[in-house]
Protein backbone atom coordinates (compact mmCIF):
# COMPACT_ATOMS: atom_id res chain seq x y z
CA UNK A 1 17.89 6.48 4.08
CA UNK A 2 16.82 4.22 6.37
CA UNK A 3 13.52 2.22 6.32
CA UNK A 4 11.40 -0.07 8.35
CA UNK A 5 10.54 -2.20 5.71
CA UNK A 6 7.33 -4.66 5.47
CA UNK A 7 6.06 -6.98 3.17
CA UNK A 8 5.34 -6.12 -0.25
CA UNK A 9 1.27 -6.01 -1.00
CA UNK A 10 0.06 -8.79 -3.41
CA UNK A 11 0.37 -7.20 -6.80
CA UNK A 12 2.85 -4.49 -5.59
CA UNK A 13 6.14 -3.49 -7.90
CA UNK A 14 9.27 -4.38 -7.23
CA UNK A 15 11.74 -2.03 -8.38
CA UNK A 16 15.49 -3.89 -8.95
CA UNK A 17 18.54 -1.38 -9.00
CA UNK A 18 19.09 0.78 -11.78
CA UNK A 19 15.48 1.06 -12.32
CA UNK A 20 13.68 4.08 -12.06
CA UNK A 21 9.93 4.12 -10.50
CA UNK A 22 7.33 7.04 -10.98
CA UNK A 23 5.24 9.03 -8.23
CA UNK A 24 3.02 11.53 -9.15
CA UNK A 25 5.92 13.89 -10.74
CA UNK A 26 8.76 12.45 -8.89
CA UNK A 27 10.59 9.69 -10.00
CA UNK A 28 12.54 7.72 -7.76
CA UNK A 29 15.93 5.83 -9.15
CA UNK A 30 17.60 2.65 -6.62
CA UNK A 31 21.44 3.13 -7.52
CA UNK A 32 22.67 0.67 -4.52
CA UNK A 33 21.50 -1.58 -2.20
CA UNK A 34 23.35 -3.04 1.03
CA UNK A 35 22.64 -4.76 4.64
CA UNK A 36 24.38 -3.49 8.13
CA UNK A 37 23.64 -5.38 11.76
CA UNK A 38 24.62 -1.76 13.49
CA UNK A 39 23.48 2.01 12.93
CA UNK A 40 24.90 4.44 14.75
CA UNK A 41 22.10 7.51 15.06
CA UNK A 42 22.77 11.23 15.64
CA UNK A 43 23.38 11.26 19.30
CA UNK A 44 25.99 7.85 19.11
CA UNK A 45 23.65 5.33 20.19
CA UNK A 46 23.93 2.53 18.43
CA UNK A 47 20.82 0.56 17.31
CA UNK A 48 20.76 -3.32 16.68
CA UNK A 49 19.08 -5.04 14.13
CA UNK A 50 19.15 -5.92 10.21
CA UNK A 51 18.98 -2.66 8.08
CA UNK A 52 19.05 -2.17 4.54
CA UNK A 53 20.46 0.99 3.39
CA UNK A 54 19.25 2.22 -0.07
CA UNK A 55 21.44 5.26 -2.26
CA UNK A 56 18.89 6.54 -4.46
CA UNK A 57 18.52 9.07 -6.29
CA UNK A 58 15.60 11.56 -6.51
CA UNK A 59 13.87 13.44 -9.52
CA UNK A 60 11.36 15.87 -8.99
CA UNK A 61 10.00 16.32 -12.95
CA UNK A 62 7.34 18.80 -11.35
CA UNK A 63 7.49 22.47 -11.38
CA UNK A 64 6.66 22.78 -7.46
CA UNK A 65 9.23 22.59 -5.10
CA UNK A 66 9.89 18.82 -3.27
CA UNK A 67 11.33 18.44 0.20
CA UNK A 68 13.72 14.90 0.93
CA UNK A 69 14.08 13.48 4.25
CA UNK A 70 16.30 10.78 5.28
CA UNK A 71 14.27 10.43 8.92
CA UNK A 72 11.94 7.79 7.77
């Protein structure tokens, strides 16, 4: 996934890796955590900056169906 990221609110959680926060009935799990200067996007432009890229891994406890998207 990739994020635009801004500060954290006063009084917001940070979750470190390996640990597992809660939303409603989905529960969201940070396996990995790493910085890249370069992203190449779907049509091979490349866009410049410092990204963090985040493998997670998603829960849904629910009993409705949940839809993922990676276009942040």
């Amino acid at each position: 996934m990739i994020w635009n990221f801004t500060p954290c609110e006063k009084g917001s959680k940070v979750v470190g890796i390996g640990e597992t926060i809660k939303l409603g009935d989905v529960e969201f799990t940070v396996n990995e955590i790493a910085t890249t200067k370069n992203v190449v996007r779907e049509f091979g432009s490349n866009v410049q900056g410092t990204y963090l890229l985040a493998n997670m891994t998603v829960t849904n406890k629910g009993n409705e169906a949940i839809t993922t998207d990676t276009s942040f």
